[in-house]
N, C-alpha and C. Protein backbone atom coordinates (compact mmCIF):
# COMPACT_ATOMS: atom_id res chain seq x y z
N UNK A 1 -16.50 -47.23 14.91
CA UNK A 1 -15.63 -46.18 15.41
C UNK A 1 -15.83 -44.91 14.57
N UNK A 2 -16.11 -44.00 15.34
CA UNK A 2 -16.08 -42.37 14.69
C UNK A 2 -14.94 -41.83 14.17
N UNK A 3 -14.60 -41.62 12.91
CA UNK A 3 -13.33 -40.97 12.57
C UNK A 3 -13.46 -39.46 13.15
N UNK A 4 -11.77 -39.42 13.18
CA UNK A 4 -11.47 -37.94 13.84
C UNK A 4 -12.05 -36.97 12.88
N UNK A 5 -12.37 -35.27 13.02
CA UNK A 5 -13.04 -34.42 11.82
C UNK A 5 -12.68 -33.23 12.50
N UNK A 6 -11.65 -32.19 11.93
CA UNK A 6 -11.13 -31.11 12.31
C UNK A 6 -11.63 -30.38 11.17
N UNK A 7 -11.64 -28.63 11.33
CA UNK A 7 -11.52 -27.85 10.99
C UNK A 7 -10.24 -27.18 10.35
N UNK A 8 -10.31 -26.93 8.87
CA UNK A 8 -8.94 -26.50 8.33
C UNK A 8 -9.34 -25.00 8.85
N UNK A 9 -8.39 -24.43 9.42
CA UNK A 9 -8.66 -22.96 10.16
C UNK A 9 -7.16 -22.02 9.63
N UNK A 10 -7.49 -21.04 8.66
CA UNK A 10 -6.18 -19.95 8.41
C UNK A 10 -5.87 -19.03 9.63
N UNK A 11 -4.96 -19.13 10.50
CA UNK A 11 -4.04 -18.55 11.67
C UNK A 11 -3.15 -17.97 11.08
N UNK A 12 -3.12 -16.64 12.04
CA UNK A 12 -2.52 -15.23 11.86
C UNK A 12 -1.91 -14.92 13.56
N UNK A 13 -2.20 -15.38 14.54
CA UNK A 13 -1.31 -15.02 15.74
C UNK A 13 -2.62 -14.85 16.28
N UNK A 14 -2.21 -13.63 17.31
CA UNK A 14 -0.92 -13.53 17.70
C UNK A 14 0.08 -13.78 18.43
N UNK A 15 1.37 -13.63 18.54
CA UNK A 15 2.65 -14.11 19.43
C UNK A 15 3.45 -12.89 19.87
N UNK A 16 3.63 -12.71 20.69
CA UNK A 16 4.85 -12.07 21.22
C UNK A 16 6.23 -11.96 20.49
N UNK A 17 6.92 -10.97 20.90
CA UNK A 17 8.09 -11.34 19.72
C UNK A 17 9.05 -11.39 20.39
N UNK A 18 8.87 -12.15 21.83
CA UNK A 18 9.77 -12.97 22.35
C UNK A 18 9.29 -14.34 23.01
N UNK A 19 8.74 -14.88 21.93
CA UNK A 19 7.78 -16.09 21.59
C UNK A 19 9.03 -17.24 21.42
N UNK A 20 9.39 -17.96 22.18
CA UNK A 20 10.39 -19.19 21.80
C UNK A 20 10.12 -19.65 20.48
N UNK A 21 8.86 -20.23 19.93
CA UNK A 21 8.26 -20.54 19.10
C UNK A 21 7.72 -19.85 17.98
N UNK A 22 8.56 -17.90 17.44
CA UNK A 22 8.02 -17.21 17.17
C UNK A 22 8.45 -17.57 15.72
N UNK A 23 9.21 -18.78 14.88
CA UNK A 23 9.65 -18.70 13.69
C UNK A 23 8.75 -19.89 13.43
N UNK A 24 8.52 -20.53 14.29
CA UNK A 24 7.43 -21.83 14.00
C UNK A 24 5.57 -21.03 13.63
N UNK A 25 5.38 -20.26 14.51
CA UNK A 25 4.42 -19.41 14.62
C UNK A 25 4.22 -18.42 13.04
N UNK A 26 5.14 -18.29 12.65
CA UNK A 26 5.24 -17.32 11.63
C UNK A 26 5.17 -18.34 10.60
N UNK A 27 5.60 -19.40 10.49
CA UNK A 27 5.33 -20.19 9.11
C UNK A 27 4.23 -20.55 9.11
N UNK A 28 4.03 -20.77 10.30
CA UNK A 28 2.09 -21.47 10.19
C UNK A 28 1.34 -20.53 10.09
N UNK A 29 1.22 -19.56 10.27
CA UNK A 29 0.54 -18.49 9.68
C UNK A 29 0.97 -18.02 8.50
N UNK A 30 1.93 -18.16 7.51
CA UNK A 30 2.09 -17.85 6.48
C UNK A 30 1.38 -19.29 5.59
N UNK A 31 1.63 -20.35 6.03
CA UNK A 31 1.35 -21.97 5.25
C UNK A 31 -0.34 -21.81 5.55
N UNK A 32 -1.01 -21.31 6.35
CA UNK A 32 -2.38 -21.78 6.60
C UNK A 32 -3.04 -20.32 5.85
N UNK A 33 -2.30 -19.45 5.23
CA UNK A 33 -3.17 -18.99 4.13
C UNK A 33 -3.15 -19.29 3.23
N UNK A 34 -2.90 -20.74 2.66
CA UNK A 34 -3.13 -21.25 1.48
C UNK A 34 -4.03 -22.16 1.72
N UNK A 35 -4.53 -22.75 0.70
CA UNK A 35 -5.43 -23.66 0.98
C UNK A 35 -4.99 -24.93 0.49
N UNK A 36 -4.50 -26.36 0.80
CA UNK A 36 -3.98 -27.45 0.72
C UNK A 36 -5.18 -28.13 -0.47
N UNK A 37 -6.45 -27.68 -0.18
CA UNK A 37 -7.17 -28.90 -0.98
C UNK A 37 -6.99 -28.84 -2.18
N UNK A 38 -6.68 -27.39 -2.76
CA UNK A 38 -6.12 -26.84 -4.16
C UNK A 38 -5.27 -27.98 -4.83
N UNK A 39 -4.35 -28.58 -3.93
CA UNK A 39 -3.44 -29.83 -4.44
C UNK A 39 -4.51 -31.15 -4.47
N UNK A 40 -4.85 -31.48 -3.52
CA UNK A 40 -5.57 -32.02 -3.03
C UNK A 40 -6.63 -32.79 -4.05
N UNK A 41 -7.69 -31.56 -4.00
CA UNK A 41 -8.95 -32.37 -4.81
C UNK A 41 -8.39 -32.81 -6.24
N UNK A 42 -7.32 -32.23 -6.70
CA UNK A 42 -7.08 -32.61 -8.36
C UNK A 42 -6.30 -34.28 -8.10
N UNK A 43 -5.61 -34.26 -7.22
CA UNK A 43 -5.16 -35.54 -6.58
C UNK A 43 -5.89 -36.52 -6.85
N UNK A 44 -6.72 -36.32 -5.87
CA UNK A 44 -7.84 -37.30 -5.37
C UNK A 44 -8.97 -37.67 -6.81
N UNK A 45 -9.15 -36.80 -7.27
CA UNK A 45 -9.59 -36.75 -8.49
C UNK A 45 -8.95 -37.95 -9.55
N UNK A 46 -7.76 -37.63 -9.45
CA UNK A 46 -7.17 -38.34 -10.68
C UNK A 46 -6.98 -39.49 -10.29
N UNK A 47 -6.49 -40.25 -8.79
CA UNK A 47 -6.40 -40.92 -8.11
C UNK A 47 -7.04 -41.84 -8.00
N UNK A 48 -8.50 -41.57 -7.51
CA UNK A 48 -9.94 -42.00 -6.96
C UNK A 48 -9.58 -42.00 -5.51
N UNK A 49 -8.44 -41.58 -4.83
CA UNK A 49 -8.49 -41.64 -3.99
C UNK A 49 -9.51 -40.69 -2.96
N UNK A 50 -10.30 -40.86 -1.66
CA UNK A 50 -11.08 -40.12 -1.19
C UNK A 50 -9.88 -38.60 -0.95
N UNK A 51 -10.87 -37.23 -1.19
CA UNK A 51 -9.40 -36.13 -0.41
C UNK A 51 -9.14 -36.09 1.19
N UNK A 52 -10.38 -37.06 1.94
CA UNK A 52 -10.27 -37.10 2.86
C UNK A 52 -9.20 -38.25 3.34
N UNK A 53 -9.04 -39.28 2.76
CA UNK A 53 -8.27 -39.76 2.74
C UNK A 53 -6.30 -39.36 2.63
N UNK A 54 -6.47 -38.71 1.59
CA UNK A 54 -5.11 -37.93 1.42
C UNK A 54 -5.12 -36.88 2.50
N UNK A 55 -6.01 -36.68 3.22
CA UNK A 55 -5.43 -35.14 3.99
C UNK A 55 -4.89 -36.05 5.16
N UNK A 56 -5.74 -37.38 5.53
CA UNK A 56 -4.80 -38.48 6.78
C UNK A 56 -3.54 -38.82 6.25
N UNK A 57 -3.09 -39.17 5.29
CA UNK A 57 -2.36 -39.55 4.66
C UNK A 57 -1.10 -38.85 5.25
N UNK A 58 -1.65 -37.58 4.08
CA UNK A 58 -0.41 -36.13 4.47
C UNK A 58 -0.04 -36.36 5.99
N UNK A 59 -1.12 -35.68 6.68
CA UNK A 59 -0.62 -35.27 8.35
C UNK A 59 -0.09 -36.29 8.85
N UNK A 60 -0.62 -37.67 8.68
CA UNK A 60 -0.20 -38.87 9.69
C UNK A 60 1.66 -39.75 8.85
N UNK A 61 1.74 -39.41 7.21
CA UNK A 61 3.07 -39.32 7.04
C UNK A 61 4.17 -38.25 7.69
N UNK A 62 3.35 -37.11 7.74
CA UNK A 62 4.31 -35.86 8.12
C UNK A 62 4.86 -36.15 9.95
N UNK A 63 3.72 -36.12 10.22
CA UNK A 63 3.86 -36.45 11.93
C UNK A 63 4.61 -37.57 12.33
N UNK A 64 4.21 -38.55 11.70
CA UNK A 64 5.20 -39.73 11.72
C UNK A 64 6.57 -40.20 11.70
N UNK A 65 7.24 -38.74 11.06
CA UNK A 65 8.45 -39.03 10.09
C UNK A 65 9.32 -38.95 10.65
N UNK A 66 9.20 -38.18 11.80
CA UNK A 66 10.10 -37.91 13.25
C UNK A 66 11.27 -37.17 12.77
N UNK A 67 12.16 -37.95 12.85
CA UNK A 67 13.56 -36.88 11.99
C UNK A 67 13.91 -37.10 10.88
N UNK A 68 12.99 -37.27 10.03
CA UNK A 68 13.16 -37.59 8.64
C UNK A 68 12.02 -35.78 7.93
N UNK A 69 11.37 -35.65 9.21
CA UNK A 69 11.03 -34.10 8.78
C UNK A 69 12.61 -33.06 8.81
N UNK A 70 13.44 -33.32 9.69
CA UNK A 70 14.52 -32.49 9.02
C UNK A 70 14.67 -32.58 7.61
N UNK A 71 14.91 -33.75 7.15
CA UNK A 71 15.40 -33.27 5.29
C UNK A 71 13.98 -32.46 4.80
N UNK A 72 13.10 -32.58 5.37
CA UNK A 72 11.67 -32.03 4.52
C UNK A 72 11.32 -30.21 5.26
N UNK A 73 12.67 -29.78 6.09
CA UNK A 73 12.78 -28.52 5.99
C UNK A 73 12.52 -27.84 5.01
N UNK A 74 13.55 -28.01 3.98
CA UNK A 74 13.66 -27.23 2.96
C UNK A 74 14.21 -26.33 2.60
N UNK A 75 14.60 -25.50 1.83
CA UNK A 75 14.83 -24.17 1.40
C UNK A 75 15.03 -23.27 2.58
N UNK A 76 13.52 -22.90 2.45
CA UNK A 76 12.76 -21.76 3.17
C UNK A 76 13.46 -21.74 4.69
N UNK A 77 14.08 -22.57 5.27
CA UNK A 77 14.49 -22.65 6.93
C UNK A 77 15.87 -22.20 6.41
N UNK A 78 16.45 -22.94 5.80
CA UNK A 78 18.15 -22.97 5.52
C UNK A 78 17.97 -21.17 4.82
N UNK A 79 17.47 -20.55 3.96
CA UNK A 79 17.89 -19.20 4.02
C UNK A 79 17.15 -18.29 4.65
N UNK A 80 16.31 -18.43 5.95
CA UNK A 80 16.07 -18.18 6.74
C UNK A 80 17.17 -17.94 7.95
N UNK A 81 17.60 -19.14 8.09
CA UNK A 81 18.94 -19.31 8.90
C UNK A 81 20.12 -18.45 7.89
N UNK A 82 20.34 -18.66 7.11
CA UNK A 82 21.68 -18.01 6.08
C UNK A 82 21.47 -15.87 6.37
N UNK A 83 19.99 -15.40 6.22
CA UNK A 83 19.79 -14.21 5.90
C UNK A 83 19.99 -13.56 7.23
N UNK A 84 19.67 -14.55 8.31
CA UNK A 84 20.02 -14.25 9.79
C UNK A 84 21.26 -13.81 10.25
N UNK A 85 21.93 -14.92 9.62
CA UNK A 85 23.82 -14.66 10.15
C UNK A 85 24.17 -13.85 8.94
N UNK A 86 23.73 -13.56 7.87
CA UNK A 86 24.46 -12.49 6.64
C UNK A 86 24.18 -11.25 7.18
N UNK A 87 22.79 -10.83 7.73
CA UNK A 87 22.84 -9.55 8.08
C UNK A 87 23.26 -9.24 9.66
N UNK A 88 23.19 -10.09 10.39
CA UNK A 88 24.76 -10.25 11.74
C UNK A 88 25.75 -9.78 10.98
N UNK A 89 26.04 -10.55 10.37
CA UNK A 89 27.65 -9.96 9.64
C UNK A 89 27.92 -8.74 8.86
N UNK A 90 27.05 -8.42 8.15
CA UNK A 90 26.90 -7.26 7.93
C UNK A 90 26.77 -6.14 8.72
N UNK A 91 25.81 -6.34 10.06
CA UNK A 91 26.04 -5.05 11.02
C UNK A 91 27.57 -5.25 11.63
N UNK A 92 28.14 -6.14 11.99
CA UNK A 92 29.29 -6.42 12.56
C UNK A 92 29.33 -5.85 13.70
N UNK A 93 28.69 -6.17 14.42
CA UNK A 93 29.09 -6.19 15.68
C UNK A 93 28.30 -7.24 16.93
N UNK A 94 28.93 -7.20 17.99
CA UNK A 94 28.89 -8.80 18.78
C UNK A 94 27.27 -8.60 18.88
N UNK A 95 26.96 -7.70 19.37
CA UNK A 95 25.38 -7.62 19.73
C UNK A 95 24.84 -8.47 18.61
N UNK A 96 24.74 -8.14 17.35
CA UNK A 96 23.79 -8.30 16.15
C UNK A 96 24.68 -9.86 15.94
N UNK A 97 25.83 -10.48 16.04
CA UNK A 97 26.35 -11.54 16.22
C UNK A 97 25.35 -12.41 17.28
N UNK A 98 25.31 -12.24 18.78
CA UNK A 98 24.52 -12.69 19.69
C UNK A 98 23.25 -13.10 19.16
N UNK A 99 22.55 -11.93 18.80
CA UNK A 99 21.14 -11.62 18.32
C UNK A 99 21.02 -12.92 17.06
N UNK A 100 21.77 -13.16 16.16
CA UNK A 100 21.40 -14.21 15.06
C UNK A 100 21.79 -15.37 15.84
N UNK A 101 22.58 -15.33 16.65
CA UNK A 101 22.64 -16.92 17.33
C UNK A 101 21.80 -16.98 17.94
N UNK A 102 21.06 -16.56 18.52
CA UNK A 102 19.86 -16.73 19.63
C UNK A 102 18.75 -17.23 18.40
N UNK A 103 18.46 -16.71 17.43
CA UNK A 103 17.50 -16.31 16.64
C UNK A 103 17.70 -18.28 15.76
N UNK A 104 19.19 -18.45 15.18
CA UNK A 104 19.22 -19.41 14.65
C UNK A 104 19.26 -20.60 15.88
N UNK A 105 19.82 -20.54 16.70
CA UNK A 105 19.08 -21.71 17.91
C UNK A 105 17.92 -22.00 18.53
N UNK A 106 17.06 -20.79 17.89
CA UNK A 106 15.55 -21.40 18.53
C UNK A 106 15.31 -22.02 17.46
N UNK A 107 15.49 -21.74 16.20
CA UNK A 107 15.29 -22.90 14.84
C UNK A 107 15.84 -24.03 14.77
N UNK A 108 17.12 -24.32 15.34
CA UNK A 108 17.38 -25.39 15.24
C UNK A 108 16.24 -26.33 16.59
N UNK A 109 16.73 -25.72 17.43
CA UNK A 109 15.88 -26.12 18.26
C UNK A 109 14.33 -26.62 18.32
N UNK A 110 13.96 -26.05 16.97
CA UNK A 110 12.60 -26.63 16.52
C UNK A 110 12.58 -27.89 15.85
N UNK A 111 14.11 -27.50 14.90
CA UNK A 111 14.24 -28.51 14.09
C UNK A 111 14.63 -29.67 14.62
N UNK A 112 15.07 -30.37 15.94
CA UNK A 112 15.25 -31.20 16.57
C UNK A 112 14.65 -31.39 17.53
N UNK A 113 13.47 -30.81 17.90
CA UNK A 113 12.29 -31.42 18.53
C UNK A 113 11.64 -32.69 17.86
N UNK A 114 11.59 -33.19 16.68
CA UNK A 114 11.66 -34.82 16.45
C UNK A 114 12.55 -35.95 17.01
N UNK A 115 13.76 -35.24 17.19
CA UNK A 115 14.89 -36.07 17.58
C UNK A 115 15.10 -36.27 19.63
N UNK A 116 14.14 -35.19 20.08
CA UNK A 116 14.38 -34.87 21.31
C UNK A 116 13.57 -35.40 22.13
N UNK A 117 13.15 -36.61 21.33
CA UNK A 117 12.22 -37.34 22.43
C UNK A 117 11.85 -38.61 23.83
C-alpha cells in the first residue's frame, strides 16, 4: 500500500469578507506561515521517531479528537471572541451589538462543527 504524501503549502486567501468561514480562513493563513517541522525535526530527532511519522500522528490525533478539539481552541479564539463583544460595547450601539453577535456565532459555529455531526 502507497502511503498518502501531501504538500505543506503557506495560504494567504483569498476570501471575501463575507466569507462564513472568514475567521477559520484567517487563522490558517496566519498558522501556515510558520513552519511546523521547526518543532518537528528536533522531536523526531530526540525521539528516533520518523518526522514523517509525527506529522500523521499530529493531523490524524487532531482530526480525530472531534470535540475534544474544543478544549484545544485556546487562548487565541476566546479573546478573539472577548475583543469582539468589548469593542460592541464600547461603540454602544445595537448595530455594532448585532455586528459582534453575528461575528461571534460564526465562531462558535466553527467551533461545533465537531459536535455537529
Amino acid at each position: 500500500m502507497t502511503e498518502p504524501s501531501i504538500e505543506l503549502l503557506r495560504w494567504t486567501g483569498p476570501w471575501a469578507d463575507d466569507d462564513p468561514d472568514a475567521n477559520f480562513k484567517a487563522d490558517v493563513a496566519l498558522y501556515t506561515m510558520l513552519d511546523p517541522l521547526e518543532t518537528l525535526r528536533p522531536l523526531g530527532a530526540s525521539t528516533g521517531i520518523p518526522v514523517g511519522a509525527l506529522v500523521r500522528y499530529v493531523l490524524a490525533r487532531w482530526a480525530s479528537a472531534g470535540s475534544e478539539s474544543l478544549l484545544n481552541a485556546g487562548p487565541s479564539v476566546i479573546e478573539r471572541m472577548w475583543t469582539t463583544i468589548s469593542e460592541a460595547e464600547q461603540t454602544d450601539t445595537t448595530e455594532a451589538r448585532l455586528a459582534a453577535y453575528e461575528v461571534v456565532r460564526q465562531m462558535v459555529a466553527w467551533l461545533r462543527a465537531p459536535l455537529d455531526m
